[in-house]
PDB file of N, CA and C in Angstrom:
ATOM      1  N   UNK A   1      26.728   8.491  38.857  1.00  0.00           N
ATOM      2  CA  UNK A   1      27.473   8.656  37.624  1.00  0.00           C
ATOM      3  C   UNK A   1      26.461   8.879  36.490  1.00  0.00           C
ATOM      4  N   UNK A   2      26.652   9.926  35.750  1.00  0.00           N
ATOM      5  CA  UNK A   2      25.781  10.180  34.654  1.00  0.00           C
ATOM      6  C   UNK A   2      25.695   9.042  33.769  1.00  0.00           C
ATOM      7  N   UNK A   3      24.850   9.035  32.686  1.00  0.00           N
ATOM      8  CA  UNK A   3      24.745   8.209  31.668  1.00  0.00           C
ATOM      9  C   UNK A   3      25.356   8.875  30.525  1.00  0.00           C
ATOM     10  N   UNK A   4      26.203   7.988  29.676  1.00  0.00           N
ATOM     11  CA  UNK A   4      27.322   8.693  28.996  1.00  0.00           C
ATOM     12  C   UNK A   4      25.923   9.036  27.498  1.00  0.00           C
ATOM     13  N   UNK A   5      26.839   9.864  26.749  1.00  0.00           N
ATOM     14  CA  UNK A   5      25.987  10.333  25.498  1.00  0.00           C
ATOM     15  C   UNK A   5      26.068   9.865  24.635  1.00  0.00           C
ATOM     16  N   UNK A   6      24.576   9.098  23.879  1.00  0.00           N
ATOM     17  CA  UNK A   6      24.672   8.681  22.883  1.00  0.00           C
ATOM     18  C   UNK A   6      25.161   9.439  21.770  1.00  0.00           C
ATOM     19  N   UNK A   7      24.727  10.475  21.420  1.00  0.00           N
ATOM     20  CA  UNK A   7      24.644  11.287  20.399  1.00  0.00           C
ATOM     21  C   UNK A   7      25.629  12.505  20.492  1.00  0.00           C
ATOM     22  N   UNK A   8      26.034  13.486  19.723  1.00  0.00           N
ATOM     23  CA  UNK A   8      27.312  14.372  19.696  1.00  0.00           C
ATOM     24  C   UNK A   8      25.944  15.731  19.946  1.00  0.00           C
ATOM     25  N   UNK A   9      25.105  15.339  19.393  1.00  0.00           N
ATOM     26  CA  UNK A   9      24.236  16.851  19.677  1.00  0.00           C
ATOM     27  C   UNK A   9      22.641  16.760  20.122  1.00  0.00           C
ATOM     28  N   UNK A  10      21.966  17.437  20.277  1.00  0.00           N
ATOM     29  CA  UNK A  10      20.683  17.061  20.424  1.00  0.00           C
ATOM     30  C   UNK A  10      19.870  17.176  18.455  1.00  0.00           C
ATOM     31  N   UNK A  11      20.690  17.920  18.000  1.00  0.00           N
ATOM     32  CA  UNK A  11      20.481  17.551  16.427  1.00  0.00           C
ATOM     33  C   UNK A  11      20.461  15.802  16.030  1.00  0.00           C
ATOM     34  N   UNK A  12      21.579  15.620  16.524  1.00  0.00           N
ATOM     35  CA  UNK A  12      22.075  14.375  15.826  1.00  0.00           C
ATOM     36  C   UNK A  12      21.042  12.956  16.847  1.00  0.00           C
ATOM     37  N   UNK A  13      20.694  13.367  18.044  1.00  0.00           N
ATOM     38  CA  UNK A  13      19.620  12.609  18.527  1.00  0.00           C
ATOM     39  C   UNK A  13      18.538  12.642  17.680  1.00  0.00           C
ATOM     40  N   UNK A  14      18.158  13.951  17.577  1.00  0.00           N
ATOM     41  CA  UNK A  14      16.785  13.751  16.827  1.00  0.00           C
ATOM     42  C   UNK A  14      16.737  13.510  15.538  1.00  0.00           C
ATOM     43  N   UNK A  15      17.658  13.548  14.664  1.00  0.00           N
ATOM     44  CA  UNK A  15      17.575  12.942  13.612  1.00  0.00           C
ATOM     45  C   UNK A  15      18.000  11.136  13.531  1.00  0.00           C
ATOM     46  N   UNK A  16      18.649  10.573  14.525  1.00  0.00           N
ATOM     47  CA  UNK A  16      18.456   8.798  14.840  1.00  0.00           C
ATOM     48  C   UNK A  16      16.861   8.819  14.969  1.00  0.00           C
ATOM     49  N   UNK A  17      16.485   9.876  16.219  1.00  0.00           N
ATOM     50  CA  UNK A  17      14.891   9.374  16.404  1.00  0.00           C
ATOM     51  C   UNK A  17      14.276   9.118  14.777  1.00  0.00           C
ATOM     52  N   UNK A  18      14.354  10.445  14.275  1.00  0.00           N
ATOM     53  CA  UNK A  18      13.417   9.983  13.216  1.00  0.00           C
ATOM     54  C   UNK A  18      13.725   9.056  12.207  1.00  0.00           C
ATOM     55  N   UNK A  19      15.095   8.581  11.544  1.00  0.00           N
ATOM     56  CA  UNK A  19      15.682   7.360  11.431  1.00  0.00           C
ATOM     57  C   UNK A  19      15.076   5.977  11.664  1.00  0.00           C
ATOM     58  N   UNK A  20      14.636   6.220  12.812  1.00  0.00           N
ATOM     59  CA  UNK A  20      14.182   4.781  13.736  1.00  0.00           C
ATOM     60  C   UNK A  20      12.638   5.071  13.212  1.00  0.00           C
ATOM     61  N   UNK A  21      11.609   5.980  13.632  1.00  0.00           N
ATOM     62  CA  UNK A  21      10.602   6.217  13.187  1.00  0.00           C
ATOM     63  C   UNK A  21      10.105   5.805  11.703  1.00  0.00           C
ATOM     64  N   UNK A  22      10.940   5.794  10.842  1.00  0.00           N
ATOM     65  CA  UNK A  22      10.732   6.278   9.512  1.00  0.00           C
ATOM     66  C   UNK A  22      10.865   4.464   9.116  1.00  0.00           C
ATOM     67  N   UNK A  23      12.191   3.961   9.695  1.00  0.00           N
ATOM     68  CA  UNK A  23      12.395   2.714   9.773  1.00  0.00           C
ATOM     69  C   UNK A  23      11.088   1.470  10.132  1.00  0.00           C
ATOM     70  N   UNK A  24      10.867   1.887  11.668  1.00  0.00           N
ATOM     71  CA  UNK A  24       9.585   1.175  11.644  1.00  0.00           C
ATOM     72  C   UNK A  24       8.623   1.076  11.001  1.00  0.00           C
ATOM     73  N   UNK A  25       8.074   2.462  10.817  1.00  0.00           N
ATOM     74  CA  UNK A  25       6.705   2.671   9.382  1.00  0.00           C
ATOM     75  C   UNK A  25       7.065   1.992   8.283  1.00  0.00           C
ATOM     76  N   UNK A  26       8.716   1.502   7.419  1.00  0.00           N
ATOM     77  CA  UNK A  26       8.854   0.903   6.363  1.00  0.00           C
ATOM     78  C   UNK A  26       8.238  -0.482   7.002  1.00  0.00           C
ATOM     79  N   UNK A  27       8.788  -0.967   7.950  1.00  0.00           N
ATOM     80  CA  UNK A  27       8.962  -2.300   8.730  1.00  0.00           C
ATOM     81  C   UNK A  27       7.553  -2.491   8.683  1.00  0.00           C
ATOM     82  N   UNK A  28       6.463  -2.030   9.217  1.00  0.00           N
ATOM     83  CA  UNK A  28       5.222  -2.052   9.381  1.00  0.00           C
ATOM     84  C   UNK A  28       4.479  -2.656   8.291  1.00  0.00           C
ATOM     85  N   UNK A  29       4.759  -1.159   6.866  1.00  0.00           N
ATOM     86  CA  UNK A  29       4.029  -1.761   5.703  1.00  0.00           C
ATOM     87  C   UNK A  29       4.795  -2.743   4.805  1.00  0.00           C
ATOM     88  N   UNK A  30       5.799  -2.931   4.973  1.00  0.00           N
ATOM     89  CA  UNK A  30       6.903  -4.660   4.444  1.00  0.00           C
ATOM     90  C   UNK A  30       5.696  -5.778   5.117  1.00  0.00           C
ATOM     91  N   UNK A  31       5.935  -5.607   6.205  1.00  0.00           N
ATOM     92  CA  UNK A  31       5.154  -6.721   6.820  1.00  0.00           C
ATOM     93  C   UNK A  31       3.865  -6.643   6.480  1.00  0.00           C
ATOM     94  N   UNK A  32       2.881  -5.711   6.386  1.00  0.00           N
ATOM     95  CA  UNK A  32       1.719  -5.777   5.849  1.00  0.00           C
ATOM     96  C   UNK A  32       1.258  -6.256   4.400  1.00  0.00           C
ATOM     97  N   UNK A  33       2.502  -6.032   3.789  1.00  0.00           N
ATOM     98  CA  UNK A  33       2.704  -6.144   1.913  1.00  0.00           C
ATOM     99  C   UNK A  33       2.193  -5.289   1.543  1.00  0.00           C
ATOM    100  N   UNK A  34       2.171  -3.899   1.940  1.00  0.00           N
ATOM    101  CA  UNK A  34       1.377  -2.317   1.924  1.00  0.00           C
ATOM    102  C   UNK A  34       2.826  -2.271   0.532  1.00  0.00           C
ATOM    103  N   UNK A  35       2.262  -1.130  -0.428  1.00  0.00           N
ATOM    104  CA  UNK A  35       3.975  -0.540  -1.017  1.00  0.00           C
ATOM    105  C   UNK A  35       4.754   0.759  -0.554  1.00  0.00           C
ATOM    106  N   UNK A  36       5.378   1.231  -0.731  1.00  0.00           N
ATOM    107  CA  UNK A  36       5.962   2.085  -0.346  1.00  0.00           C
ATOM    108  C   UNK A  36       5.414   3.244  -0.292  1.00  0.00           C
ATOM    109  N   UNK A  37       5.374   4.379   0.899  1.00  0.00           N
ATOM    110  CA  UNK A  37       4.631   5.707   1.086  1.00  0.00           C
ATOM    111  C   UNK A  37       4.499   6.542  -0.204  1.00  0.00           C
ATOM    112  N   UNK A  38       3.667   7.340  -0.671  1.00  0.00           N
ATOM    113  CA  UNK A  38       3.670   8.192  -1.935  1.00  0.00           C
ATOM    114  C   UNK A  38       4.706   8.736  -1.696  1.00  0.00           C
ATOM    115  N   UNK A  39       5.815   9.278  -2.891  1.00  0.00           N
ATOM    116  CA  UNK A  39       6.937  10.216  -3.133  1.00  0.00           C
ATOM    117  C   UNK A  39       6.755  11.528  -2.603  1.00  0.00           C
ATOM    118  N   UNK A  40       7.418  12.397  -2.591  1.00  0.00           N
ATOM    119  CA  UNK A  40       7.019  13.292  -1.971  1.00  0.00           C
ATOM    120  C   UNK A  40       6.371  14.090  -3.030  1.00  0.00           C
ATOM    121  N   UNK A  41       5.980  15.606  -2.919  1.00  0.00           N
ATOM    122  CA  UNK A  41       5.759  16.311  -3.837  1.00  0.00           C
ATOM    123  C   UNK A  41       6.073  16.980  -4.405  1.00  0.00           C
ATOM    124  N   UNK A  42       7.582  17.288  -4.553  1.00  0.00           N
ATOM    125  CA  UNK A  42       8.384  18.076  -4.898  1.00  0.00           C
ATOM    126  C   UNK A  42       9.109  17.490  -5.858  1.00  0.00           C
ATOM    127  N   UNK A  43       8.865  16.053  -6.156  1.00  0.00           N
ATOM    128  CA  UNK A  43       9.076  15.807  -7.432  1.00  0.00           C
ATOM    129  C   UNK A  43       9.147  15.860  -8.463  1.00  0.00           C
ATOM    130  N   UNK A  44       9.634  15.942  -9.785  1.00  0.00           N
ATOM    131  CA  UNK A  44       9.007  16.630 -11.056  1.00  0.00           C
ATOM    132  C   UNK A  44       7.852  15.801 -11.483  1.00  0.00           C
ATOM    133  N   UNK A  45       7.047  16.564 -12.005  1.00  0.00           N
ATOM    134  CA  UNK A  45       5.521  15.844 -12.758  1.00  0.00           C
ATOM    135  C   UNK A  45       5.549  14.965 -12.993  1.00  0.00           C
ATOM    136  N   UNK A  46       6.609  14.246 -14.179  1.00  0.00           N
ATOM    137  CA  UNK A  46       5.926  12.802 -15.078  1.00  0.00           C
ATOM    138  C   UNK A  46       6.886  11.972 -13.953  1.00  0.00           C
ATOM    139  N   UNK A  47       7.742  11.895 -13.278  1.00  0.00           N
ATOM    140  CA  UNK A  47       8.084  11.339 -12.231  1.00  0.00           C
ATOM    141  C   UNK A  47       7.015  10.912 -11.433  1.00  0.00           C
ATOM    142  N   UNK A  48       6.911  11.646 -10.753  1.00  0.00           N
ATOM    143  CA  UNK A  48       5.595  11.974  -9.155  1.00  0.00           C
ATOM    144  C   UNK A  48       4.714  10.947 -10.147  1.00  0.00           C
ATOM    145  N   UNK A  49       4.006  11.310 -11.034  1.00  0.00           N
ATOM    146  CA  UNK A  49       2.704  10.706 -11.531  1.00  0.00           C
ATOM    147  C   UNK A  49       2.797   9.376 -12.202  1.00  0.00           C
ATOM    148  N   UNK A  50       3.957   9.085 -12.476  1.00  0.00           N
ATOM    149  CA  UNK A  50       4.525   7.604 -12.868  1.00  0.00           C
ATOM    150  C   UNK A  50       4.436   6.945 -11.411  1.00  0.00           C
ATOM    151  N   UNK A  51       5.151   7.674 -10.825  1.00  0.00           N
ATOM    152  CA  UNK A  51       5.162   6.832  -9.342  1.00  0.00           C
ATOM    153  C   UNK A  51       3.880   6.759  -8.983  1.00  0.00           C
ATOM    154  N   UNK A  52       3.003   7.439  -8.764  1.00  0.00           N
ATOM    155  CA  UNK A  52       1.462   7.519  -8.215  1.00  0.00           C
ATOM    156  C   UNK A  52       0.532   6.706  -9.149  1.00  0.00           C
ATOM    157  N   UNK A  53       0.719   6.273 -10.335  1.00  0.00           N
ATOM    158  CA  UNK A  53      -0.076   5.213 -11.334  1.00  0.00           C
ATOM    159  C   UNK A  53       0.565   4.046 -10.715  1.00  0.00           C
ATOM    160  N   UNK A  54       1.473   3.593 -10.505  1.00  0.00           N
ATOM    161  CA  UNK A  54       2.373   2.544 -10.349  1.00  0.00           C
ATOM    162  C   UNK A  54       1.947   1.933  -8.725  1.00  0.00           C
ATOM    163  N   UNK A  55       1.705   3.099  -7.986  1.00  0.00           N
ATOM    164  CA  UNK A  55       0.965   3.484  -6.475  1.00  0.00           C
ATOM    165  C   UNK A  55       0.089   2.448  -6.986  1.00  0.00           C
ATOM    166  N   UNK A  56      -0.996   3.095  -7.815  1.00  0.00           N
ATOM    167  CA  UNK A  56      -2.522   2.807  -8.146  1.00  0.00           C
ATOM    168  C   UNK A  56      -2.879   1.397  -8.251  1.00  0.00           C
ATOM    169  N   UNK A  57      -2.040   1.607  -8.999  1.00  0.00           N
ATOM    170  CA  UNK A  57      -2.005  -0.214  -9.707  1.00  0.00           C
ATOM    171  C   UNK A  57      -1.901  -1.018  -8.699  1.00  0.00           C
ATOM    172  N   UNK A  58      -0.407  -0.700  -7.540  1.00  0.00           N
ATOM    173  CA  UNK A  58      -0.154  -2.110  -6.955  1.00  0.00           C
ATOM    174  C   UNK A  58      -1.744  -1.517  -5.781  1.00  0.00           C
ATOM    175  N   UNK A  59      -2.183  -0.868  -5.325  1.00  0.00           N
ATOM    176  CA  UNK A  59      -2.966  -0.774  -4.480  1.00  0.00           C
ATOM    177  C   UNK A  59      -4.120  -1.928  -4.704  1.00  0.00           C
ATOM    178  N   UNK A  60      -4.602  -0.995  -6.023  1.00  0.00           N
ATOM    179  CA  UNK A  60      -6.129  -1.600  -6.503  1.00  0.00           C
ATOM    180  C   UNK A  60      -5.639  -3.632  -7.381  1.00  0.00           C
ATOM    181  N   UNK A  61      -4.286  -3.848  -7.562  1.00  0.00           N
ATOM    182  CA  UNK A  61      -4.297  -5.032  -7.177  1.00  0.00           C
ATOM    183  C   UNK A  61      -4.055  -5.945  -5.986  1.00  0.00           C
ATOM    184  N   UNK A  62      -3.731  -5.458  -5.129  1.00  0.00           N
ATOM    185  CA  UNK A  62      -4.215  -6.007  -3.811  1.00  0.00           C
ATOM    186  C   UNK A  62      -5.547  -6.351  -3.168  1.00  0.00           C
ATOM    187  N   UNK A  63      -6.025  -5.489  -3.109  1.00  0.00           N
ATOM    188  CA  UNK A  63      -7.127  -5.135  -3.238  1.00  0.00           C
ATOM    189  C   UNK A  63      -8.038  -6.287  -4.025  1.00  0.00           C
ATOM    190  N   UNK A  64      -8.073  -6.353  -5.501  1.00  0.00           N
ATOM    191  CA  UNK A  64      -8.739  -7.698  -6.343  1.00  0.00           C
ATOM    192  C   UNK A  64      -7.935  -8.614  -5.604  1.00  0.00           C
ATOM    193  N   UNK A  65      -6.450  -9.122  -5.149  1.00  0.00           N
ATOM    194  CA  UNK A  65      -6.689 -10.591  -4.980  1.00  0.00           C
ATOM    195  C   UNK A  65      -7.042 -10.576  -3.316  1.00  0.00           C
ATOM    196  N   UNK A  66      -7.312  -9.692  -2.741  1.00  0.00           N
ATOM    197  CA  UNK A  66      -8.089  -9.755  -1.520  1.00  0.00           C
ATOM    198  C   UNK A  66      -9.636 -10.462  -1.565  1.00  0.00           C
ATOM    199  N   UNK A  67      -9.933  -9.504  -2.220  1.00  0.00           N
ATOM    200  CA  UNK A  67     -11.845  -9.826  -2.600  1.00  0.00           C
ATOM    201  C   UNK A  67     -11.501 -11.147  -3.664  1.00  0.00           C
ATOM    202  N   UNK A  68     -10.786 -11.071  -4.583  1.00  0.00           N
ATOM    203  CA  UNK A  68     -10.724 -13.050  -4.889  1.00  0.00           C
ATOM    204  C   UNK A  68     -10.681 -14.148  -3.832  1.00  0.00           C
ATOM    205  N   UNK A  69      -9.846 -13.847  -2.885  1.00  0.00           N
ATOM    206  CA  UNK A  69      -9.529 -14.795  -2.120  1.00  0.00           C
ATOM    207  C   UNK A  69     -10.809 -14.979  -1.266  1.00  0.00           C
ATOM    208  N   UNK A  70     -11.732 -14.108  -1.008  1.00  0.00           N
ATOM    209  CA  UNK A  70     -12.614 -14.115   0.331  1.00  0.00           C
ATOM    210  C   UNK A  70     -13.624 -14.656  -0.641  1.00  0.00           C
ATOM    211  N   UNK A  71     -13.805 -14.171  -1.884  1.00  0.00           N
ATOM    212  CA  UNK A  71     -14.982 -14.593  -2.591  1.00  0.00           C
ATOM    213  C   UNK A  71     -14.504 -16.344  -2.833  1.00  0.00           C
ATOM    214  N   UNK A  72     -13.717 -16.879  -2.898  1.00  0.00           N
ATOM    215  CA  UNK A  72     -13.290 -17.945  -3.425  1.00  0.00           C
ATOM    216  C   UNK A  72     -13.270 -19.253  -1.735  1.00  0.00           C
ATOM    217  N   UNK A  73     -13.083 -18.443  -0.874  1.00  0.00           N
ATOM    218  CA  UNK A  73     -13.622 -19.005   0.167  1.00  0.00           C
ATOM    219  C   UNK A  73     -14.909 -19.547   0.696  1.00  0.00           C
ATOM    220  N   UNK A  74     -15.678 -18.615   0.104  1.00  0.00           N
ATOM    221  CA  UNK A  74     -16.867 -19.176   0.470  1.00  0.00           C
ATOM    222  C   UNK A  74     -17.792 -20.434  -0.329  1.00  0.00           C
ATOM    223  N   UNK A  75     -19.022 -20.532   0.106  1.00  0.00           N
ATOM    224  CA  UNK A  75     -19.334 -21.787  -0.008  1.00  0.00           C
ATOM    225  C   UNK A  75     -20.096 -21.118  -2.260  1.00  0.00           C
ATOM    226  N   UNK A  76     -19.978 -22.279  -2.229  1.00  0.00           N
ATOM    227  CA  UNK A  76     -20.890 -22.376  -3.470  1.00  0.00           C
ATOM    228  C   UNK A  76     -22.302 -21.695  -3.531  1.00  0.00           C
ATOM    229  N   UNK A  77     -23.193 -21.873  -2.379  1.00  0.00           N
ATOM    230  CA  UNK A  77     -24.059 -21.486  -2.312  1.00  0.00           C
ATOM    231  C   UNK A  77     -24.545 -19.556  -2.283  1.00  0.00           C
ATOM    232  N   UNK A  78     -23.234 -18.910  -1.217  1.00  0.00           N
ATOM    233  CA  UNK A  78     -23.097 -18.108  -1.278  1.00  0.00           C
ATOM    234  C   UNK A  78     -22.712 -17.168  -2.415  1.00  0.00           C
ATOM    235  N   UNK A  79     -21.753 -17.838  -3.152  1.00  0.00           N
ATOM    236  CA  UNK A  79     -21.305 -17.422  -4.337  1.00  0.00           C
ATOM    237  C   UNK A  79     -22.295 -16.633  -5.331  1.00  0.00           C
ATOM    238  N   UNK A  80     -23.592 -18.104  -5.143  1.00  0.00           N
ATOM    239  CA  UNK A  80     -24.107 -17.673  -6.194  1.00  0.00           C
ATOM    240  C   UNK A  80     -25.955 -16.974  -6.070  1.00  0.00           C
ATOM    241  N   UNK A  81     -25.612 -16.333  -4.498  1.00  0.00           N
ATOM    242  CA  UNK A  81     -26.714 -15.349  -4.117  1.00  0.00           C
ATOM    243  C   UNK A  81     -25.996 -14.134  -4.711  1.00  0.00           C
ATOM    244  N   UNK A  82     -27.038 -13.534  -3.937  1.00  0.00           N
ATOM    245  CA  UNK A  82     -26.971 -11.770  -4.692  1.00  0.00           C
ATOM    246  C   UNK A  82     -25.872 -11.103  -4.015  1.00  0.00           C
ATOM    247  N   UNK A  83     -25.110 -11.074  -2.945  1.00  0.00           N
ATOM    248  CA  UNK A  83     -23.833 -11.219  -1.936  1.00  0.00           C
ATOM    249  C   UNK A  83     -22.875 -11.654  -3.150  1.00  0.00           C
ATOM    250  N   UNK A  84     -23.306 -12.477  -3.314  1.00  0.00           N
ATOM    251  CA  UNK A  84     -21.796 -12.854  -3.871  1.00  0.00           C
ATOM    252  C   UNK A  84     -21.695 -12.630  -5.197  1.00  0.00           C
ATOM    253  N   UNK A  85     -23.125 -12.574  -6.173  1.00  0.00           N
ATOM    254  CA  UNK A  85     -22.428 -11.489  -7.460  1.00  0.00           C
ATOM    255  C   UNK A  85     -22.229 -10.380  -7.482  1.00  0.00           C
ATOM    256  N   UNK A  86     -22.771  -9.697  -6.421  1.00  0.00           N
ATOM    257  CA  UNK A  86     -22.481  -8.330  -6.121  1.00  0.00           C
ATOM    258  C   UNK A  86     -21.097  -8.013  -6.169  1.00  0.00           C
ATOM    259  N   UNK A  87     -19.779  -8.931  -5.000  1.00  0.00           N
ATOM    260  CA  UNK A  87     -18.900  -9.067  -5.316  1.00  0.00           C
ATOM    261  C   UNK A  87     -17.972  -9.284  -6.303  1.00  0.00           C
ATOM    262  N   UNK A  88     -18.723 -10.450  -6.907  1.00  0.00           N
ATOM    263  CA  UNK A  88     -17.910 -10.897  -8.644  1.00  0.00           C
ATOM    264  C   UNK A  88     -17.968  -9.198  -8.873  1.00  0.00           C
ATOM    265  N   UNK A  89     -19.165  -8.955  -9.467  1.00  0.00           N
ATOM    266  CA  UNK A  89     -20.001  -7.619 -10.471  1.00  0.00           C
ATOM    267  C   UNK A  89     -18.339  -6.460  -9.997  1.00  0.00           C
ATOM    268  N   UNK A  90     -17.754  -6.185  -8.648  1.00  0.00           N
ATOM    269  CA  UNK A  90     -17.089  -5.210  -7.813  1.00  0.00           C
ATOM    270  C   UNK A  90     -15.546  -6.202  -8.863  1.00  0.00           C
ATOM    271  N   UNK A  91     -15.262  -7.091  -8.282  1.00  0.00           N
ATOM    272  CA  UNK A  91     -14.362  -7.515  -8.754  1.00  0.00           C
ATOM    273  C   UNK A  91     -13.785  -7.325 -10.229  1.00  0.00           C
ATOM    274  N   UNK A  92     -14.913  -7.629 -10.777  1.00  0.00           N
ATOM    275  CA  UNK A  92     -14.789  -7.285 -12.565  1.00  0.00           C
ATOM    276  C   UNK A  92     -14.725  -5.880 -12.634  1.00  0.00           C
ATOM    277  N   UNK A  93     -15.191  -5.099 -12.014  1.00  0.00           N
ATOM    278  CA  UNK A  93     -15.101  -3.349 -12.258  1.00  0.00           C
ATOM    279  C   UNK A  93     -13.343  -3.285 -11.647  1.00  0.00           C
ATOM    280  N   UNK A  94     -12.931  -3.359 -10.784  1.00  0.00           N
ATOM    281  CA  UNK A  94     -11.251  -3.276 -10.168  1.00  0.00           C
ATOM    282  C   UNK A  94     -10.400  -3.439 -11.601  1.00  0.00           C
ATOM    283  N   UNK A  95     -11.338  -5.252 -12.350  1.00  0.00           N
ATOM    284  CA  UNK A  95     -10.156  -5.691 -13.430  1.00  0.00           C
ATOM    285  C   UNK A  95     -10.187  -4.300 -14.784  1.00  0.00           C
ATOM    286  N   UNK A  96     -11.235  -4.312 -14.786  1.00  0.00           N
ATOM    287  CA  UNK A  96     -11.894  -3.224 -15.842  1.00  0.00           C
ATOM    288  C   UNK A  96     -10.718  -1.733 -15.358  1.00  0.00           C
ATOM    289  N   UNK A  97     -10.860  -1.170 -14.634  1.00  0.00           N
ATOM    290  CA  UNK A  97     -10.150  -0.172 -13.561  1.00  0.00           C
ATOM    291  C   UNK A  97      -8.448  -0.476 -14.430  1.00  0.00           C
ATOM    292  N   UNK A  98      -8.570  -1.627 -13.679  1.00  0.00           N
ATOM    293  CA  UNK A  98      -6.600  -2.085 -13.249  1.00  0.00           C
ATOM    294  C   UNK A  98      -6.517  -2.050 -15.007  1.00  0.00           C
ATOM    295  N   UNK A  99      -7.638  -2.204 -15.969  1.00  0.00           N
ATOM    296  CA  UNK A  99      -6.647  -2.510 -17.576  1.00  0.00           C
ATOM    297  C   UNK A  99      -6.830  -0.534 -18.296  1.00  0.00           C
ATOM    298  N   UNK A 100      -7.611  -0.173 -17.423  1.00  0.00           N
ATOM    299  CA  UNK A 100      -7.271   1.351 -18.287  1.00  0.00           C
ATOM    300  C   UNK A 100      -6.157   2.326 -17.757  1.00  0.00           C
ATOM    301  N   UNK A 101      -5.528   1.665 -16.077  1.00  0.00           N
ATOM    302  CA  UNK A 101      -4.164   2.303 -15.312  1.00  0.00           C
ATOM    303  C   UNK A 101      -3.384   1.830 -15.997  1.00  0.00           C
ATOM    304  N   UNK A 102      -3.478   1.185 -16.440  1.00  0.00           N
ATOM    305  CA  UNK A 102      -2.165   0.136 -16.735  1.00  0.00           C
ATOM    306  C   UNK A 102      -2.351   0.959 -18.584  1.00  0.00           C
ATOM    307  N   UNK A 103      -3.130   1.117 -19.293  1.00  0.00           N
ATOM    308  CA  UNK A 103      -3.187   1.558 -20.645  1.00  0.00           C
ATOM    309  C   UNK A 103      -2.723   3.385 -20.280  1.00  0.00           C
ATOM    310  N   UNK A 104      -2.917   3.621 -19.171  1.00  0.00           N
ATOM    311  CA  UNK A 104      -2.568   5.320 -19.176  1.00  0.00           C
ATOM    312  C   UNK A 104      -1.348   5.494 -19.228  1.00  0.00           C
TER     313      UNK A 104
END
């Protein structure tokens, strides 16, 4: 006995597939705390580029409380070798960064 049909067409299969596809990749970066894929490009300008600053921002703040957290882990000693102001020095350039996205 055949296996009955999910789908009404092989259209309508492949568009569940990619459904499901598109689904997981959200699922993926939710769970990662990634933000949402860039817009597409067919957007109008101050749209697209609002969205892509807004991109920027949440990226490159992830990013600082990443390197906070690892720098803040370590020992005292480390902190305060050349390793670890190197880091601060990186950290303060992101904040520097994150206050002129945020002023554009």
């Amino acid at each position: 006995m055949p296996t009955p049909q999910k789908h009404e067409s092989r259209a309508a299969r492949q568009k569940a597939y990619r459904r499901r596809q598109a689904d997981a990749r959200l699922a993926e970066r939710k769970a990662k705390g990634l933000p949402r894929a860039p817009p597409i490009s067919t957007m109008p300008g101050a749209a697209r580029w609002t969205a892509l600053r807004e991109q920027t921002h949440a990226l490159l703040e992830t990013l600082r409380k990443e390197m906070d957290c690892y720098w803040d882990e370590r020992s005292e000693l480390w902190q305060e070798s050349d390793r670890g102001e190197e880091m601060r020095e990186s950290i303060e350039r992101i904040d520097e960064i994150l206050a002129v996205i945020q002023g554009i």
